[in-house]
Protein backbone atom coordinates (compact mmCIF):
# COMPACT_ATOMS: atom_id res chain seq x y z
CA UNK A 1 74.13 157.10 -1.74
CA UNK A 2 74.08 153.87 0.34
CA UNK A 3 71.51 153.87 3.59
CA UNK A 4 74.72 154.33 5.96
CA UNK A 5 75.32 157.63 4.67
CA UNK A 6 74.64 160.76 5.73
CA UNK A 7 74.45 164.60 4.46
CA UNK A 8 75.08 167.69 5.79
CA UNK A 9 73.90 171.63 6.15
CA UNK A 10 75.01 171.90 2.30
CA UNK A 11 73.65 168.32 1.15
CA UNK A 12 77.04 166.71 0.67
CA UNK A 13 77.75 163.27 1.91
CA UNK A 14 79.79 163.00 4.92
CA UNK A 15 80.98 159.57 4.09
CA UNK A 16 83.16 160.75 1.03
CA UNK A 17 80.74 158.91 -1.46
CA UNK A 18 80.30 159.50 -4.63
CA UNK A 19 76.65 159.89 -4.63
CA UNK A 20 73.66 160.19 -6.90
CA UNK A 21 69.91 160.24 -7.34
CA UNK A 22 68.20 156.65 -9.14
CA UNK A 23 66.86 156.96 -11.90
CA UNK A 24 63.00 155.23 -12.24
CA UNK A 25 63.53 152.05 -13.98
CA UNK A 26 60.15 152.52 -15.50
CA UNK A 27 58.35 153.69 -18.67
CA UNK A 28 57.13 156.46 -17.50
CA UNK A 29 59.68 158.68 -18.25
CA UNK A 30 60.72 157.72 -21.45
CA UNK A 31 56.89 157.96 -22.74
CA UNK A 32 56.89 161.61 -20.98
CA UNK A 33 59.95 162.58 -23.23
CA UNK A 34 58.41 161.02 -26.39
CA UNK A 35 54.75 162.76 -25.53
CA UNK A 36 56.56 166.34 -24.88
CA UNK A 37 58.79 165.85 -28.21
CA UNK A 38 55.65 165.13 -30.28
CA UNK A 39 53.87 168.08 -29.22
CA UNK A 40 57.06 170.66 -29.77
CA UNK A 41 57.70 168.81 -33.36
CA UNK A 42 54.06 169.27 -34.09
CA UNK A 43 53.43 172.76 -33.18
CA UNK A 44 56.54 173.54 -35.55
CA UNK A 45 55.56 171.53 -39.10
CA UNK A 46 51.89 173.14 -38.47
CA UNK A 47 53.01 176.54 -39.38
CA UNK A 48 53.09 174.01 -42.86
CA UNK A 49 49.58 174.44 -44.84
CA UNK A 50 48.95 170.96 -46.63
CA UNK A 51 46.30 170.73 -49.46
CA UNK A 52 45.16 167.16 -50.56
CA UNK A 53 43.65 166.91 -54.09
CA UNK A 54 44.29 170.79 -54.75
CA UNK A 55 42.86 170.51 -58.11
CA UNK A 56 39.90 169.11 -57.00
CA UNK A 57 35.98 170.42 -56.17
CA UNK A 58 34.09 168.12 -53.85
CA UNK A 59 31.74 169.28 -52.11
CA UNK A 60 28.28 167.89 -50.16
CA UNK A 61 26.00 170.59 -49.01
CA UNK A 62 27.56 172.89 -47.29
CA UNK A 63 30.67 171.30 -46.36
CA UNK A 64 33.85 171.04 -48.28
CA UNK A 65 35.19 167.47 -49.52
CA UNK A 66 37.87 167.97 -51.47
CA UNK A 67 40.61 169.64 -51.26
CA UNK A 68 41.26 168.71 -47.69
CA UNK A 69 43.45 171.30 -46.44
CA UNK A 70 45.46 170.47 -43.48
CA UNK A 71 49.00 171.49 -41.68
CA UNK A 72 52.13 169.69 -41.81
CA UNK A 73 51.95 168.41 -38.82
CA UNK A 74 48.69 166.35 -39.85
CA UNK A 75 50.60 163.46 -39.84
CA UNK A 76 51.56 163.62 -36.51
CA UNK A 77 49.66 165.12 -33.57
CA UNK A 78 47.37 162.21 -33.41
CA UNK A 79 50.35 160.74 -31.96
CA UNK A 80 50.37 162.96 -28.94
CA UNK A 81 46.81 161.49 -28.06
CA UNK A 82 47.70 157.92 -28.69
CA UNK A 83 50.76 158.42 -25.96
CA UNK A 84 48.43 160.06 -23.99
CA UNK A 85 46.29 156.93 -23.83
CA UNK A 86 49.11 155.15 -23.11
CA UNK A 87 49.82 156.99 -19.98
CA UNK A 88 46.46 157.25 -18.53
CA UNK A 89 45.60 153.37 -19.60
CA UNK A 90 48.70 151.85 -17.66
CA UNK A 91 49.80 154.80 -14.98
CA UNK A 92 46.62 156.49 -14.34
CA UNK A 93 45.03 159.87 -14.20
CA UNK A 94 47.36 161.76 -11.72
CA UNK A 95 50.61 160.90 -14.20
CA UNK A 96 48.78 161.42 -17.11
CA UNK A 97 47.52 164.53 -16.11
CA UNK A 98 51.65 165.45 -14.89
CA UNK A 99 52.59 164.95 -18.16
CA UNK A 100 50.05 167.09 -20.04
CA UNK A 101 51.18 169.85 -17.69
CA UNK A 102 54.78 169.33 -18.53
CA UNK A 103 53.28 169.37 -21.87
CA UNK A 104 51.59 172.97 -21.67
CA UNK A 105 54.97 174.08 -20.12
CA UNK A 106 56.84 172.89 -22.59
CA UNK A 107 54.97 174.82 -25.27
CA UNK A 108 54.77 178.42 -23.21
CA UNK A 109 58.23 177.93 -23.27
CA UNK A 110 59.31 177.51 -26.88
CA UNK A 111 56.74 180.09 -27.45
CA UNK A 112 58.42 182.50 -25.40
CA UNK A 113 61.79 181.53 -26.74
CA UNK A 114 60.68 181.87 -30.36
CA UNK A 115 59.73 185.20 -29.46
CA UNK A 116 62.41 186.24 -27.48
CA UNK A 117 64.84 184.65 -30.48
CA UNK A 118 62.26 186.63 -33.20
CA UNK A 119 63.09 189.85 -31.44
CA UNK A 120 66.49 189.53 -30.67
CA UNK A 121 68.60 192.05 -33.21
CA UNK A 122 69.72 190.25 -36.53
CA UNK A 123 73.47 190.31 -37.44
CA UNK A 124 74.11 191.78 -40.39
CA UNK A 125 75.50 188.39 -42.43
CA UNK A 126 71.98 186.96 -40.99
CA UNK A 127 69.85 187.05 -44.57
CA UNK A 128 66.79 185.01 -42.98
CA UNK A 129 65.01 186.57 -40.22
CA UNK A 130 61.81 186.94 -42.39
CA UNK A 131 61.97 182.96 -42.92
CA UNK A 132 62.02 182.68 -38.98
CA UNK A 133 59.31 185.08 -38.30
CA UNK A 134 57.20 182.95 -40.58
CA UNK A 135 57.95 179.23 -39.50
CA UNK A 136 58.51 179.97 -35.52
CA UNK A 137 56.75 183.51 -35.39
CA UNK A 138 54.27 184.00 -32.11
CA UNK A 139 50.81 184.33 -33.23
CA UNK A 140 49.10 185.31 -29.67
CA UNK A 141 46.08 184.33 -30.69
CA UNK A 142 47.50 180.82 -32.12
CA UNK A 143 49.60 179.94 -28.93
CA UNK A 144 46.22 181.04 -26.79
CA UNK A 145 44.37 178.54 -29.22
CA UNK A 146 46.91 175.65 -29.37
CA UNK A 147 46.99 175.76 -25.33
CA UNK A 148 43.66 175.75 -24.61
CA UNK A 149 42.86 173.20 -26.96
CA UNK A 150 45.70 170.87 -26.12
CA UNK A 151 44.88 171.28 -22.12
CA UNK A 152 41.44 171.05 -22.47
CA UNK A 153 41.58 168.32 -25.11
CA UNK A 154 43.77 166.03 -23.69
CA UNK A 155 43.06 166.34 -19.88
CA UNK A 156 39.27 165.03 -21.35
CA UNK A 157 40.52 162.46 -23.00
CA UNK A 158 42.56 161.47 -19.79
CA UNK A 159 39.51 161.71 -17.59
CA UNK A 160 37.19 159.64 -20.47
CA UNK A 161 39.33 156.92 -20.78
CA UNK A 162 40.33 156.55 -16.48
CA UNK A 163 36.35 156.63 -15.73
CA UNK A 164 35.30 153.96 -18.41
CA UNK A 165 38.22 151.89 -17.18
CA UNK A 166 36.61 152.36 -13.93
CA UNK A 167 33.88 150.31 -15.10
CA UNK A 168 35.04 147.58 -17.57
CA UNK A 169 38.38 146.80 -15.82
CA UNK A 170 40.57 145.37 -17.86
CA UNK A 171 37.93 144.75 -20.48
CA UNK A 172 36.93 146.08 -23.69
CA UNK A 173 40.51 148.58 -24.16
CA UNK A 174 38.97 149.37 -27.68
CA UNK A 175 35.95 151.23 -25.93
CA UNK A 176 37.93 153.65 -23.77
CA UNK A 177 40.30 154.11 -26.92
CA UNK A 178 38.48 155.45 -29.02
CA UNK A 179 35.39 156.95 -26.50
CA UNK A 180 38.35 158.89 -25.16
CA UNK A 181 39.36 159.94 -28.50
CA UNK A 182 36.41 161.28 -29.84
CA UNK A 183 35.51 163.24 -26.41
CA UNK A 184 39.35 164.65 -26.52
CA UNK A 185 39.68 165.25 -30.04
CA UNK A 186 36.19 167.09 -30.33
CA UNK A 187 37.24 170.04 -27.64
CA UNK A 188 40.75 169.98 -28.78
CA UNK A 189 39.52 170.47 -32.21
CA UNK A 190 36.44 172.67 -31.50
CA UNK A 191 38.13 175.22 -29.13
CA UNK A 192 41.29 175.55 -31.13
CA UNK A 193 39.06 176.60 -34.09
CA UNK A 194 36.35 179.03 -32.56
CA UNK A 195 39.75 181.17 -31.10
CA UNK A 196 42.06 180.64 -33.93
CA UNK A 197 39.49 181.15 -36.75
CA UNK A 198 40.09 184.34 -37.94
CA UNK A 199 43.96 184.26 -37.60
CA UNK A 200 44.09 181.47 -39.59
CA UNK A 201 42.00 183.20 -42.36
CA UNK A 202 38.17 181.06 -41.27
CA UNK A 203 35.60 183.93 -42.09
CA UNK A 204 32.18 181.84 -43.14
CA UNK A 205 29.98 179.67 -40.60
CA UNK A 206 30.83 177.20 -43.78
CA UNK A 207 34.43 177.13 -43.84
CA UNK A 208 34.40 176.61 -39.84
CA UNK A 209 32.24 173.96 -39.97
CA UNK A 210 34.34 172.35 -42.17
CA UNK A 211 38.13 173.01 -40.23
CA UNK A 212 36.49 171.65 -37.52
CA UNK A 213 34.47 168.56 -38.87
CA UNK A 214 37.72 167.59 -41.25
CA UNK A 215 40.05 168.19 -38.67
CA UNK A 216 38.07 165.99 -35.96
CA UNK A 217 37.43 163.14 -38.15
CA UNK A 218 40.82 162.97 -39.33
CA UNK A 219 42.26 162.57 -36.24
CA UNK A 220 39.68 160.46 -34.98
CA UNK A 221 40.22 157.92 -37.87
CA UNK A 222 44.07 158.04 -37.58
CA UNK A 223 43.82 156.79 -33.83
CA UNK A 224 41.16 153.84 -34.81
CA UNK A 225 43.44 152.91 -37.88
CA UNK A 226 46.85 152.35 -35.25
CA UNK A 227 44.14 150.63 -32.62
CA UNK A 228 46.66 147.69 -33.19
CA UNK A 229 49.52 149.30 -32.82
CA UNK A 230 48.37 150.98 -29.32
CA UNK A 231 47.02 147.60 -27.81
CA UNK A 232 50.29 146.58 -28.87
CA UNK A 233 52.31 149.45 -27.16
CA UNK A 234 49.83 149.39 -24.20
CA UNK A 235 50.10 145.35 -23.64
CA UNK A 236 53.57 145.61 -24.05
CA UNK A 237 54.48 148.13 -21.52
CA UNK A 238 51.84 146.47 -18.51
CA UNK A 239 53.34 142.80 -18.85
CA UNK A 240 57.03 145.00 -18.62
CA UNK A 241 56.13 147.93 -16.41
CA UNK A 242 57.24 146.16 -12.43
CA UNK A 243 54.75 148.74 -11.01
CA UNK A 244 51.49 148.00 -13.11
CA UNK A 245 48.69 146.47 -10.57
């Protein structure tokens, strides 16, 4: 709608114009979209379990080497957290915290959609409802335990990474990387555990220790292993970004 125009009662343009809303020209968006996708995708191929080294019996005092036992979405998630340093590194805390809101919507709602999908009656030609309730089925406990985690989690690692920014600058990116990732990934991690434990079969002080200390250092170590790739991403989008200041 050009500045000469003007709308009325219902919002329609008097002029005659075809008019519509502009889109932002920035990255913002598009890193939203990706960060939302990665969590839905995620929270799907975890209902996966992944064991590394089955055969295997590793263990040092009372925590569990091998076999590392994972989800199938192992390979993934840390993904969500390095987007999420990409938003709070170049747009700050207020749109980083936007999108992990959008995120936590997102997620209520294909949990209530699963459900209400789940409990919807079955045709009769419709042989795998029991496959459904097992990859998509709502766990209560789980989506309580994936929510709390992710909000907590990543709104930390948001917060972590804005403040030491605060005080190098531009300076030392590597520092609020990965001090934001360990902070994060620790109460994302820990919380998810102490309420999902027994759901997900954790019954020993042992066994927890070890979900949560494999589970943290893996996704530390995959975020300090794509360092590269996130200076990369993040230098790339503030020399292209026409807002970045």
């Amino acid at each position: 709608m050009t500045a000469t125009d003007t709308t009325d009662n219902d919002g329609d343009t008097k002029s005659g114009q075809v008019a519509f809303a502009h889109v932002s020209r920035g990255y913002y968006p598009t890193i939203v979209a990706l960060f939302v996708a990665t969590l839905l995708i995620s929270n799907v191929a975890a209902s996966k379990g992944v064991a590394f080294f089955g055969s295997s019996d590793l263990t040092l005092g009372p925590l569990q080497i091998l076999p590392i036992n994972t989800d199938g979405a192992f390979f993934l998630f840390p993904l969500a957290y390095i987007l999420g340093d990409v938003l709070s590194e170049v747009y700050g805390l207020r749109a980083a915290r936007r999108a992990i809101y959008l995120g936590f919507g997102s997620l209520l709602l294909m949990s209530v959609c699963f459900w209400v999908a789940i409990e919807l009656p079955a045709a009769s030609f419709y042989e795998n409802q029991a496959a459904l309730e097992t990859v998509v089925g709502v766990v209560p406990r789980l989506v309580l335990a994936g929510l709390a985690g992710f909000v907590v989690g990543q709104l930390l690692n948001a917060v972590v990474l804005v403040k030491i920014k605060e005080r190098t600058k531009e300076k030392h990116l590597w520092a609020r990387l990965i001090g934001s990732t360990v902070v994060g990934e620790f109460f994302d991690t820990l919380i998810f555990c102490a309420i999902a434990a027994g759901v997900i079969g954790i019954s020993t002080w042992a066994d927890f220790v070890n979900y949560v200390v494999v589970g943290f250092l893996w996704k530390t170590l995959v975020e300090v292993i794509v360092l590269p790739v996130t200076y990369a991403v993040i230098g790339y989008i503030k020399k292209r970004e026409p807002t970045y200041a």
